[in-house]
PDB file of N, CA and C in Angstrom:
ATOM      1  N   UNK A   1     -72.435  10.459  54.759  1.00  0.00           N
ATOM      2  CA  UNK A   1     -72.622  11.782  55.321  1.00  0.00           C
ATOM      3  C   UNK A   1     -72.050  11.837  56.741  1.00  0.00           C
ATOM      4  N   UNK A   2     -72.573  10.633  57.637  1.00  0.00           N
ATOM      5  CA  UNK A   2     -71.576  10.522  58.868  1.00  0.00           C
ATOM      6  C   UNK A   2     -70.536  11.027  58.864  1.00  0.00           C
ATOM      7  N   UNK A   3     -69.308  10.017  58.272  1.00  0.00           N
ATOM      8  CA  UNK A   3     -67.678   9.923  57.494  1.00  0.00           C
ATOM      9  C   UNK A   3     -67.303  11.083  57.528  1.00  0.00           C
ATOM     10  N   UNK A   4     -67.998  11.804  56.827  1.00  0.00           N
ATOM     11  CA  UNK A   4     -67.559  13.256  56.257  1.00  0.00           C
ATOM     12  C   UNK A   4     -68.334  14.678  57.253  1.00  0.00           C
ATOM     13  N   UNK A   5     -68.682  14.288  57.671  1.00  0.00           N
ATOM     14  CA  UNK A   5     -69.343  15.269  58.716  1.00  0.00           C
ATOM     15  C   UNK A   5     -70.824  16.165  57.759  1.00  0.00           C
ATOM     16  N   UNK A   6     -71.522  15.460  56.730  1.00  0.00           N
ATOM     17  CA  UNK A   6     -72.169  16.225  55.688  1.00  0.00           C
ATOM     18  C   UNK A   6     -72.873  16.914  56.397  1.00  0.00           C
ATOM     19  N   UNK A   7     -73.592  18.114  56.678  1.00  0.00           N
ATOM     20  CA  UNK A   7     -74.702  19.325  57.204  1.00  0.00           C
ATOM     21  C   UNK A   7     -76.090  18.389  56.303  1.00  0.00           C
ATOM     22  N   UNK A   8     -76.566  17.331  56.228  1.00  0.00           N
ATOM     23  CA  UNK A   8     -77.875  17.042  55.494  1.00  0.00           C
ATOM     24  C   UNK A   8     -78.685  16.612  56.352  1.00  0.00           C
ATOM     25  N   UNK A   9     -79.777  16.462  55.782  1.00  0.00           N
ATOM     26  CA  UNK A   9     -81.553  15.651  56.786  1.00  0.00           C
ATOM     27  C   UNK A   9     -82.146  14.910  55.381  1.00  0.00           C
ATOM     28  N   UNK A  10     -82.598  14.091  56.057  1.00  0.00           N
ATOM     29  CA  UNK A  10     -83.123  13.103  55.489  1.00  0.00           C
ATOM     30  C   UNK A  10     -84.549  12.691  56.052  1.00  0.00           C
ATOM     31  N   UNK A  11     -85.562  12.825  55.334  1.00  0.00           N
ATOM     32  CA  UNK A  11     -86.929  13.031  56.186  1.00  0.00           C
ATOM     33  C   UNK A  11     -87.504  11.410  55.513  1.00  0.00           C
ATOM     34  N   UNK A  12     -88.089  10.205  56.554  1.00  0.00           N
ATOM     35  CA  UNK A  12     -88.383   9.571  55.676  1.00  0.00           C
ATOM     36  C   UNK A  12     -89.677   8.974  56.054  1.00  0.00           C
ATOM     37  N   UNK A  13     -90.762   9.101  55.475  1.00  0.00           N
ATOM     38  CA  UNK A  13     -92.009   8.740  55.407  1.00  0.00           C
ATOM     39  C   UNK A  13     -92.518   7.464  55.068  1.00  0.00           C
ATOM     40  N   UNK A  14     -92.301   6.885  56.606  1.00  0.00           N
ATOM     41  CA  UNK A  14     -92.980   5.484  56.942  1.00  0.00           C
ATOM     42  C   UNK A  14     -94.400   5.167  56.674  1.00  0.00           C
ATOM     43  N   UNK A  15     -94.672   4.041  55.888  1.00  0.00           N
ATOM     44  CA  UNK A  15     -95.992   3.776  55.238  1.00  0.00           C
ATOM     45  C   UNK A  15     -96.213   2.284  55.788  1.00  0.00           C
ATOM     46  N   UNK A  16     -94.975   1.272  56.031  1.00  0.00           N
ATOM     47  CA  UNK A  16     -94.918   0.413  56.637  1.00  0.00           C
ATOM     48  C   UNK A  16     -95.730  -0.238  55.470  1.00  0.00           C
ATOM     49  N   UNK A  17     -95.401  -0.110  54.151  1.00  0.00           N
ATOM     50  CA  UNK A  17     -95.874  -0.839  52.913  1.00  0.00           C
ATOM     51  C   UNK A  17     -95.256  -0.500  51.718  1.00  0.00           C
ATOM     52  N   UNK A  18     -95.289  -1.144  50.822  1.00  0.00           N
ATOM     53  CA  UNK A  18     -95.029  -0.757  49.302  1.00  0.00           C
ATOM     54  C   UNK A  18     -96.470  -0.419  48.841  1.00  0.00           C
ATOM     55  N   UNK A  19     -96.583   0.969  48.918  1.00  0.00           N
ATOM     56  CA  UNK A  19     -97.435   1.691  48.690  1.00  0.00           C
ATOM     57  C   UNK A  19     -98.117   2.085  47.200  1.00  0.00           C
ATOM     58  N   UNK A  20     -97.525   2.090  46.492  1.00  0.00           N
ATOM     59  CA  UNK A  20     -97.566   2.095  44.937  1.00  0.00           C
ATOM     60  C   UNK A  20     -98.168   0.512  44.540  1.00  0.00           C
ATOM     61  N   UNK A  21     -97.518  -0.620  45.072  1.00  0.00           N
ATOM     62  CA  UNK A  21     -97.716  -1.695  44.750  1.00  0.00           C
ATOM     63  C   UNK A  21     -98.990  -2.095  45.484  1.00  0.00           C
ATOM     64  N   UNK A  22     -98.895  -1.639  46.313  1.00  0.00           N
ATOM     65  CA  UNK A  22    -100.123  -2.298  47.048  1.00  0.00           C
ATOM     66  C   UNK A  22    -101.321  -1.966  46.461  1.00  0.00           C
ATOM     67  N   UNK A  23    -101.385  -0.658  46.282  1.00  0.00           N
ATOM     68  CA  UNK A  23    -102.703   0.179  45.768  1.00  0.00           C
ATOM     69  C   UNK A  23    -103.049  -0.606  44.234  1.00  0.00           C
ATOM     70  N   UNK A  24    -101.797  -1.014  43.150  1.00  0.00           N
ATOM     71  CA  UNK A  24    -101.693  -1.780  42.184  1.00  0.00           C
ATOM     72  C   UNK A  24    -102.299  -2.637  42.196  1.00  0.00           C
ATOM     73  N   UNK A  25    -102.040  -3.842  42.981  1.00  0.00           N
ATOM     74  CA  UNK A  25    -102.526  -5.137  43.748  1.00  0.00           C
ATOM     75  C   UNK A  25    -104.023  -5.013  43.688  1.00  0.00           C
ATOM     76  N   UNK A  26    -104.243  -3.536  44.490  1.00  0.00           N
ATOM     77  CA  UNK A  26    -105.785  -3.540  44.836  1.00  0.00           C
ATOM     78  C   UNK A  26    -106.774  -3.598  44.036  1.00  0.00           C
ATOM     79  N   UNK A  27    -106.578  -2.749  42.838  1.00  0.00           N
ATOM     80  CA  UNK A  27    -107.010  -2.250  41.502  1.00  0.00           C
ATOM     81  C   UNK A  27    -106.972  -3.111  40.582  1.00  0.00           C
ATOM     82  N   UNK A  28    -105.909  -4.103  40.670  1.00  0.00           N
ATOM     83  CA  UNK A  28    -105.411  -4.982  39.639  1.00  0.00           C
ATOM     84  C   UNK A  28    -105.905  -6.238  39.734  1.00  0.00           C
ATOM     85  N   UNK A  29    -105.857  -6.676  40.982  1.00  0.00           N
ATOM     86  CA  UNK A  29    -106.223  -8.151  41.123  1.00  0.00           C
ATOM     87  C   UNK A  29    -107.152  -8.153  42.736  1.00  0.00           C
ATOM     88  N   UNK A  30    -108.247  -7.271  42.566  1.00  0.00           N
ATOM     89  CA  UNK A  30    -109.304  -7.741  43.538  1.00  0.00           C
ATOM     90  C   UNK A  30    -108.777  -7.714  44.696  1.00  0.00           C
ATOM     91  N   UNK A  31    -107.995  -6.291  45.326  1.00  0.00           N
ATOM     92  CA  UNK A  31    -107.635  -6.566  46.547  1.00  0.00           C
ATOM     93  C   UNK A  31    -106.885  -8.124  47.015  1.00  0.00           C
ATOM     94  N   UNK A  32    -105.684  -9.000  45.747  1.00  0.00           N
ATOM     95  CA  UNK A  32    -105.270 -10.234  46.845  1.00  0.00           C
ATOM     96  C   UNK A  32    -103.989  -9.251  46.583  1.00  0.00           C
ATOM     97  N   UNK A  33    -103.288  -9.077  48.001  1.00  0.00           N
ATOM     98  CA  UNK A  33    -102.363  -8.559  48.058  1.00  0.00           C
ATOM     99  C   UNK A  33    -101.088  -9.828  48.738  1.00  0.00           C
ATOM    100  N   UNK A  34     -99.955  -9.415  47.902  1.00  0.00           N
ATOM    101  CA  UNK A  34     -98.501  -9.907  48.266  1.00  0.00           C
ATOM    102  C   UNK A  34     -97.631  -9.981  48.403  1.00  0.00           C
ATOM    103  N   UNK A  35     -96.953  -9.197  49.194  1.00  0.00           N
ATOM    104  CA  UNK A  35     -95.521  -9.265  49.646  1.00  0.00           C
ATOM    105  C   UNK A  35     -95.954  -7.935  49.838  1.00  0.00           C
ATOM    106  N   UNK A  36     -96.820  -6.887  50.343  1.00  0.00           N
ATOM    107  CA  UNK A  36     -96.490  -5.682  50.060  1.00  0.00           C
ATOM    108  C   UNK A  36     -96.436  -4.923  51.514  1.00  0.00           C
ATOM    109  N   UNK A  37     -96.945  -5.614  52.942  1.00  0.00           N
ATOM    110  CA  UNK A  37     -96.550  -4.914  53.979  1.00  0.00           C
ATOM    111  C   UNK A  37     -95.132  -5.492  54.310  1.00  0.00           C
ATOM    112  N   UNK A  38     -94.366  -4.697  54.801  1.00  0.00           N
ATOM    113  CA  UNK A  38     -93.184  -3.987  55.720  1.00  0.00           C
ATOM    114  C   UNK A  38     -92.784  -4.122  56.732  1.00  0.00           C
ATOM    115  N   UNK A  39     -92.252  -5.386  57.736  1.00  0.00           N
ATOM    116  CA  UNK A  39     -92.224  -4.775  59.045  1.00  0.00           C
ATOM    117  C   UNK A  39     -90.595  -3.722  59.388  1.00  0.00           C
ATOM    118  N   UNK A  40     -90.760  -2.449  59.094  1.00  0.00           N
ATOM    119  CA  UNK A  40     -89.585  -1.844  59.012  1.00  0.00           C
ATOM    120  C   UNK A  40     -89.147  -1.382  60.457  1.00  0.00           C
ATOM    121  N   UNK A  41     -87.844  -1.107  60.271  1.00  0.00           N
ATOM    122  CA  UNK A  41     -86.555  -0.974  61.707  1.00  0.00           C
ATOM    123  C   UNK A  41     -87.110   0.159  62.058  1.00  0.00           C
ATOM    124  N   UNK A  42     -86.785   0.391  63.213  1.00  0.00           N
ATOM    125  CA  UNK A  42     -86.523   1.803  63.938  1.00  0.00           C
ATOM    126  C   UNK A  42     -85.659   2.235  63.477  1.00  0.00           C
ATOM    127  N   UNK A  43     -85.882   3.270  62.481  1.00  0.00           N
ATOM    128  CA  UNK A  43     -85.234   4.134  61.739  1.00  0.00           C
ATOM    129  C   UNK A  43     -84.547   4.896  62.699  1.00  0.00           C
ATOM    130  N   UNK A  44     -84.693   6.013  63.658  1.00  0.00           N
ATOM    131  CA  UNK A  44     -84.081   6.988  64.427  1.00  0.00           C
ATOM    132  C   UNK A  44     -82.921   6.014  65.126  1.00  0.00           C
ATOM    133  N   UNK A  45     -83.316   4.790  65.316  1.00  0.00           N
ATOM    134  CA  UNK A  45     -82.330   3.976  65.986  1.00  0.00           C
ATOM    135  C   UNK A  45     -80.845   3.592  65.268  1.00  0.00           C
ATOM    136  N   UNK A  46     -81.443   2.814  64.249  1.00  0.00           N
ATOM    137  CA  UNK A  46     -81.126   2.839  63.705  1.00  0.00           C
ATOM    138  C   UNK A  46     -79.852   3.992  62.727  1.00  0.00           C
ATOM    139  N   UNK A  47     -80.146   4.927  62.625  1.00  0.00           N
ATOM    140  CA  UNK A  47     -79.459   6.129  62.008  1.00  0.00           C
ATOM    141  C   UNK A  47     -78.854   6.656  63.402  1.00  0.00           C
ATOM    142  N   UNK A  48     -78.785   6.644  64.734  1.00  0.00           N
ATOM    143  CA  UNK A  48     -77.918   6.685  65.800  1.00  0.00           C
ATOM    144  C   UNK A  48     -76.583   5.502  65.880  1.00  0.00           C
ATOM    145  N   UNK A  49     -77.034   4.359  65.289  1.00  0.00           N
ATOM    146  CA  UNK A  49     -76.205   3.597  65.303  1.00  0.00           C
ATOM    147  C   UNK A  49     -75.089   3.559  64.230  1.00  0.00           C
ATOM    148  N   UNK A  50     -75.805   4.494  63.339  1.00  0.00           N
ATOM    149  CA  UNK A  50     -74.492   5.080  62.379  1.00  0.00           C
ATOM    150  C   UNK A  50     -73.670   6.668  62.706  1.00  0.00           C
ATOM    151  N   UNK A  51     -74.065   7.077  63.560  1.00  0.00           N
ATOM    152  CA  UNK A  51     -73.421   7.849  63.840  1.00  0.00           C
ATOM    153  C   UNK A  51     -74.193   9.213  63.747  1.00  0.00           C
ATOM    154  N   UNK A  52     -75.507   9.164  63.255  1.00  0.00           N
ATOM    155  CA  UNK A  52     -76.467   9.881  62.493  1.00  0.00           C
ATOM    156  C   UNK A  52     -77.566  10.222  63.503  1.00  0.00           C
ATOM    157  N   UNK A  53     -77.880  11.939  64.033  1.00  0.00           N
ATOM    158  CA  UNK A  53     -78.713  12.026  64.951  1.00  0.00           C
ATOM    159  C   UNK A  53     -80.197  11.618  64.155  1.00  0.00           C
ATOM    160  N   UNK A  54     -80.500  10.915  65.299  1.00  0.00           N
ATOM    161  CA  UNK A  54     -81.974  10.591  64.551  1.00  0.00           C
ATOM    162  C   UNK A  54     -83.339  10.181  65.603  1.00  0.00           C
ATOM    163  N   UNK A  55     -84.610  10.917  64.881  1.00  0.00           N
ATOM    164  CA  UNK A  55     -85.815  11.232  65.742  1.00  0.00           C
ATOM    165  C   UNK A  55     -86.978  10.456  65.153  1.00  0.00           C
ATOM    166  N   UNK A  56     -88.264  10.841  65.971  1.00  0.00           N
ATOM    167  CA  UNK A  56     -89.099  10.219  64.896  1.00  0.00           C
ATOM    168  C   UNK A  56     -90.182  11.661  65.493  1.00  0.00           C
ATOM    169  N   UNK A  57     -91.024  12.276  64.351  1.00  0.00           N
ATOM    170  CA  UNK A  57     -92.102  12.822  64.193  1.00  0.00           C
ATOM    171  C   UNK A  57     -92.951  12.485  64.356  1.00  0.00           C
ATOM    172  N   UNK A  58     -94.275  12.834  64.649  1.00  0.00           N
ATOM    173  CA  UNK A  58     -95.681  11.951  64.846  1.00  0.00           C
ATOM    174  C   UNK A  58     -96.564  12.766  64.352  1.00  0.00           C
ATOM    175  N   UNK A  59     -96.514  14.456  64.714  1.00  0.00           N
ATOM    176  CA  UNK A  59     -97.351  15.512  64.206  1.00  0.00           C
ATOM    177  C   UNK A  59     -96.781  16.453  63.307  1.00  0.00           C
ATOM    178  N   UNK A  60     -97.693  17.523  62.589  1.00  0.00           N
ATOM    179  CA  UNK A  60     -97.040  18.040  61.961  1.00  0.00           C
ATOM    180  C   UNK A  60     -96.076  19.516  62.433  1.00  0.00           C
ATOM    181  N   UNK A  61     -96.480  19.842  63.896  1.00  0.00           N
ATOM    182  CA  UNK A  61     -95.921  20.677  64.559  1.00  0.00           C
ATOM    183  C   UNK A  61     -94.304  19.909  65.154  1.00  0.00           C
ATOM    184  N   UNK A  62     -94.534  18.755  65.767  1.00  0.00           N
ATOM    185  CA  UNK A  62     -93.289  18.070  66.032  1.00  0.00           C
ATOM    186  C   UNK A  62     -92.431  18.164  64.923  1.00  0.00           C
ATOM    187  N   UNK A  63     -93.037  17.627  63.405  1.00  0.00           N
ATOM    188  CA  UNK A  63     -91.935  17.969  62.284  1.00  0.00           C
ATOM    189  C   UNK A  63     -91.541  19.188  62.482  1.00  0.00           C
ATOM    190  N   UNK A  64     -91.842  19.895  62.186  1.00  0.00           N
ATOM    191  CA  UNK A  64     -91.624  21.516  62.128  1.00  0.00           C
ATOM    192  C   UNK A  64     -90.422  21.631  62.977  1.00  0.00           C
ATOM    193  N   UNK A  65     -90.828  21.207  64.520  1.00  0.00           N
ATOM    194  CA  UNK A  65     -89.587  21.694  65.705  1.00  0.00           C
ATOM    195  C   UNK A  65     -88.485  20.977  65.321  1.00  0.00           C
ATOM    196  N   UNK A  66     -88.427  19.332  65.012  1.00  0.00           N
ATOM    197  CA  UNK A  66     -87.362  18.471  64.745  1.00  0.00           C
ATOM    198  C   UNK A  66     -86.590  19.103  63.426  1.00  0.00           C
ATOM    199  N   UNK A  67     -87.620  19.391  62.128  1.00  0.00           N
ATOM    200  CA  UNK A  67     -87.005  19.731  61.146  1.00  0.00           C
ATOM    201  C   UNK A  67     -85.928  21.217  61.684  1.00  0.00           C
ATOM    202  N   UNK A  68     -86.647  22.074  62.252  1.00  0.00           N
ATOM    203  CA  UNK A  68     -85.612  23.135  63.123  1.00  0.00           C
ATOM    204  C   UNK A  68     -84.648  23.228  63.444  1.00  0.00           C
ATOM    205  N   UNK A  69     -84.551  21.604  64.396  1.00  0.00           N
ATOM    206  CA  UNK A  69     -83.290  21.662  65.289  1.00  0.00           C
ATOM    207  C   UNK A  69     -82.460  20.839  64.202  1.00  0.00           C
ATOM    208  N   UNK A  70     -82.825  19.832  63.157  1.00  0.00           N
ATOM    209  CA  UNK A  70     -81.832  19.318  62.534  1.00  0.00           C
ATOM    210  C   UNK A  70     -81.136  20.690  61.637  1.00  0.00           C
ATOM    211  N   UNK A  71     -81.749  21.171  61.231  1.00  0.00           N
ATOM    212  CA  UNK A  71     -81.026  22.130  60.079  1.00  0.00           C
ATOM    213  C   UNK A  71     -80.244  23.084  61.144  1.00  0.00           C
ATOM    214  N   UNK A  72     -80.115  23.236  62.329  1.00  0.00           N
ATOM    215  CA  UNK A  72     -79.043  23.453  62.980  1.00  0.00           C
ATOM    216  C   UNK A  72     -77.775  22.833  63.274  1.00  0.00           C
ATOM    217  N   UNK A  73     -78.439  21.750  63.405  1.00  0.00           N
ATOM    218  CA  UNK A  73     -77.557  20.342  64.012  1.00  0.00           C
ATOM    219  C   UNK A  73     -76.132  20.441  62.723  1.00  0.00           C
ATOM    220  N   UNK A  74     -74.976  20.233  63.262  1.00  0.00           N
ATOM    221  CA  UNK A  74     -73.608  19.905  62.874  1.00  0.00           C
ATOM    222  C   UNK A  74     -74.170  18.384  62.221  1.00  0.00           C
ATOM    223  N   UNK A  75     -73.765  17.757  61.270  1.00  0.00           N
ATOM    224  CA  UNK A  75     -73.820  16.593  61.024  1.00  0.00           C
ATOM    225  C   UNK A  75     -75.113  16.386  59.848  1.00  0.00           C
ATOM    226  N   UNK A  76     -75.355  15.300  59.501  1.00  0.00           N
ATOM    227  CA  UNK A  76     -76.325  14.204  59.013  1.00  0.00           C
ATOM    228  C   UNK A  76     -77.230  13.927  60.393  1.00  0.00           C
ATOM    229  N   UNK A  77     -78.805  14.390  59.632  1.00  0.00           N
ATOM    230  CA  UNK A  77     -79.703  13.925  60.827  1.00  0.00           C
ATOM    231  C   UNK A  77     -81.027  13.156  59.882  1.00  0.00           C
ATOM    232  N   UNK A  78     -81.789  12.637  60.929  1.00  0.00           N
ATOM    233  CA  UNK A  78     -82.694  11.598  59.843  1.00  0.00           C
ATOM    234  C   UNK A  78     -84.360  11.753  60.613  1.00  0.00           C
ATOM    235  N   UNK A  79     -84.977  11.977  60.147  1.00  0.00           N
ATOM    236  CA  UNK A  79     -86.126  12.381  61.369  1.00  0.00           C
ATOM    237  C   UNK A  79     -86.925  11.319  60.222  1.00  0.00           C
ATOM    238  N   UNK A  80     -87.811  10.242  60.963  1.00  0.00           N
ATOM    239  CA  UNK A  80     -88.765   9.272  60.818  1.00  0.00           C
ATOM    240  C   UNK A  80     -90.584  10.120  60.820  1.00  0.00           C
ATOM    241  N   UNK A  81     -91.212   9.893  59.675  1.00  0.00           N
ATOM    242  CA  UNK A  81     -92.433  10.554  59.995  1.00  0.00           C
ATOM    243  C   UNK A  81     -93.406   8.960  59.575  1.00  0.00           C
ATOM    244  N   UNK A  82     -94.170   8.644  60.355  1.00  0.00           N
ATOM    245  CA  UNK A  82     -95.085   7.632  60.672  1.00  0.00           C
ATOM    246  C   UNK A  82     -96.402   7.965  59.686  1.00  0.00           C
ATOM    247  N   UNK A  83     -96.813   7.539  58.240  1.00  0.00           N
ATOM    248  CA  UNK A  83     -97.680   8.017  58.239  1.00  0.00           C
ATOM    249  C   UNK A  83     -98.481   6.513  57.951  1.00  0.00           C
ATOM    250  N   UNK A  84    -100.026   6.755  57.288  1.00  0.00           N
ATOM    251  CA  UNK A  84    -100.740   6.204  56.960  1.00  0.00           C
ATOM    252  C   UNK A  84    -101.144   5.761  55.776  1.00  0.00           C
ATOM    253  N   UNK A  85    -102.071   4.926  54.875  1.00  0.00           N
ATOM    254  CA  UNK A  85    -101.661   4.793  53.296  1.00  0.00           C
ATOM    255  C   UNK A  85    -102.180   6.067  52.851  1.00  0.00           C
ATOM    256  N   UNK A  86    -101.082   6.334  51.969  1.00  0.00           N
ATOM    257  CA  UNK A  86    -100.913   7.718  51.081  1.00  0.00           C
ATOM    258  C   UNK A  86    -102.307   7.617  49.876  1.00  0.00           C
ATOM    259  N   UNK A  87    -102.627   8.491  49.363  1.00  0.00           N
ATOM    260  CA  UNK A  87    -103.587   8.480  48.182  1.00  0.00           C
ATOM    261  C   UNK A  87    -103.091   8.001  47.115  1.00  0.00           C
ATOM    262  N   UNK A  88    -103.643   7.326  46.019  1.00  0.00           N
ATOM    263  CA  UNK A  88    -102.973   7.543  45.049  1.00  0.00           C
ATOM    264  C   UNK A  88    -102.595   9.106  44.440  1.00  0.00           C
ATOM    265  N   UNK A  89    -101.312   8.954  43.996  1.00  0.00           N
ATOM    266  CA  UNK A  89    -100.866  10.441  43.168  1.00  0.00           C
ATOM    267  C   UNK A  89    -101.096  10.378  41.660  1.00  0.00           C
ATOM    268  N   UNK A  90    -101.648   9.045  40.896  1.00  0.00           N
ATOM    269  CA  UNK A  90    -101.495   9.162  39.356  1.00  0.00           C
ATOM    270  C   UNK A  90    -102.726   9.697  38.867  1.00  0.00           C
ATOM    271  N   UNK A  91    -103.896   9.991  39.608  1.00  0.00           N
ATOM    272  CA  UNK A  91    -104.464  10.959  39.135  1.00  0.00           C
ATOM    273  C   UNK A  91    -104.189  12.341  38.676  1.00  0.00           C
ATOM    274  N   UNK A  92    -103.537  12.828  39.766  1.00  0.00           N
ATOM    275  CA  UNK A  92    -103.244  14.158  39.581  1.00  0.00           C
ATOM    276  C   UNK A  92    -102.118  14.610  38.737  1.00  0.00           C
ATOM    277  N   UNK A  93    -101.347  13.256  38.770  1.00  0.00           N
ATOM    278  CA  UNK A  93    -100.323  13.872  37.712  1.00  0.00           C
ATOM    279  C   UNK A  93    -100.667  13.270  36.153  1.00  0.00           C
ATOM    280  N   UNK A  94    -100.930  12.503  36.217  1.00  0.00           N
ATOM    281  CA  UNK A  94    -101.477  11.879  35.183  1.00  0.00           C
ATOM    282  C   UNK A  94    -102.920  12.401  33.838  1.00  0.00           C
ATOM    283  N   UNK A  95    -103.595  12.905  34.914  1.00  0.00           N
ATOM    284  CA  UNK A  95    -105.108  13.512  34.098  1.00  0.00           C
ATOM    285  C   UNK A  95    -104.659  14.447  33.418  1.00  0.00           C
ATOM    286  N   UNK A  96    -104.159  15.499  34.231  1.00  0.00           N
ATOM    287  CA  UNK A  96    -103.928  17.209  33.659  1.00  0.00           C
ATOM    288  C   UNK A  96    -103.394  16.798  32.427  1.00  0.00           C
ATOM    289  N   UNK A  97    -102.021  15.890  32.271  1.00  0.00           N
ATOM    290  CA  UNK A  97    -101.777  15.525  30.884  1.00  0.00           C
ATOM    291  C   UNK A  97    -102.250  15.203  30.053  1.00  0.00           C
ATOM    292  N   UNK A  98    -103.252  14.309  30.153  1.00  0.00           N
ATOM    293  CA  UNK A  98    -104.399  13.639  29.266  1.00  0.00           C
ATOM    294  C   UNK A  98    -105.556  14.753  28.897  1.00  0.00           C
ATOM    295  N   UNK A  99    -105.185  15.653  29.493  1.00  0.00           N
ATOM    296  CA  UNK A  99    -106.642  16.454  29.454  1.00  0.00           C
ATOM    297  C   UNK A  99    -105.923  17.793  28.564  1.00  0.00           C
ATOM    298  N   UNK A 100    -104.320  17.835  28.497  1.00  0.00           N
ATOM    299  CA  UNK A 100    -103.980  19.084  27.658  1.00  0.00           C
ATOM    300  C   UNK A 100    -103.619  20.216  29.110  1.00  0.00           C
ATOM    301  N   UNK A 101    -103.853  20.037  30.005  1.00  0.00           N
ATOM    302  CA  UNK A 101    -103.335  21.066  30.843  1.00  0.00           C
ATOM    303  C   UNK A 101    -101.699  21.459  31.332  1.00  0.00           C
TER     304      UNK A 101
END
C-alpha cells in the first residue's frame, strides 16, 4: 500500500496474546498455558518505518479523532488500539445456531 500510494487504514487490536488459544488452554487444560503471550513491536513505529503513517489509540474518543484524520490522510495509515483480553465470541455465534435462531 506504501509502493503504490493505496488511500487504506488498517486498525489493529493489540491483545499482546493469542487470544483464542489462550482462552482454549484455559478451558482445556486447567489454565497451564503455552506459548500464548506476545511480546509485540511498536506497531505505529514500526508502520513509519515503512513508509506508513502510524499512531496508537488508547480511548475510544482518540480512535474516533485518529480514525478521522487517517481517512483523510493521502496514503496507507495504521492506528494501534491497546486492548485487554477480549471475551470469548463462540458463544454468541455459536448458540443462536444450536438453538435454531
Amino acid at each position: 500500500a506504501a509502493l503504490h500510494g493505496i488511500d487504506v487504514v488498517a486498525i489493529v487490536f493489540a491483545d499482546g496474546a493469542y487470544g483464542n488459544v489462550r482462552r482454549m488452554q484455559k478451558n482445556d487444560y486447567g489454565n497451564k498455558l503455552i506459548a500464548v503471550d506476545l511480546l509485540n513491536p511498536n506497531f505505529p513505529k514500526m508502520a513509519d518505518s515503512y513508509g506508513i503513517a502510524g499512531v496508537r489509540a488508547t480511548s475510544p474518543d482518540e480512535l474516533r479523532r485518529e480514525l478521522a484524520a487517517a481517512l483523510k490522510r493521502r496514503g496507507p495509515s495504521l492506528i494501534e488500539v491497546p486492548v485487554g483480553e477480549m471475551p470469548d465470541p463462540w458463544p454468541t455465534l455459536v448458540m443462536p445456531r444450536i438453538r435454531g435462531r
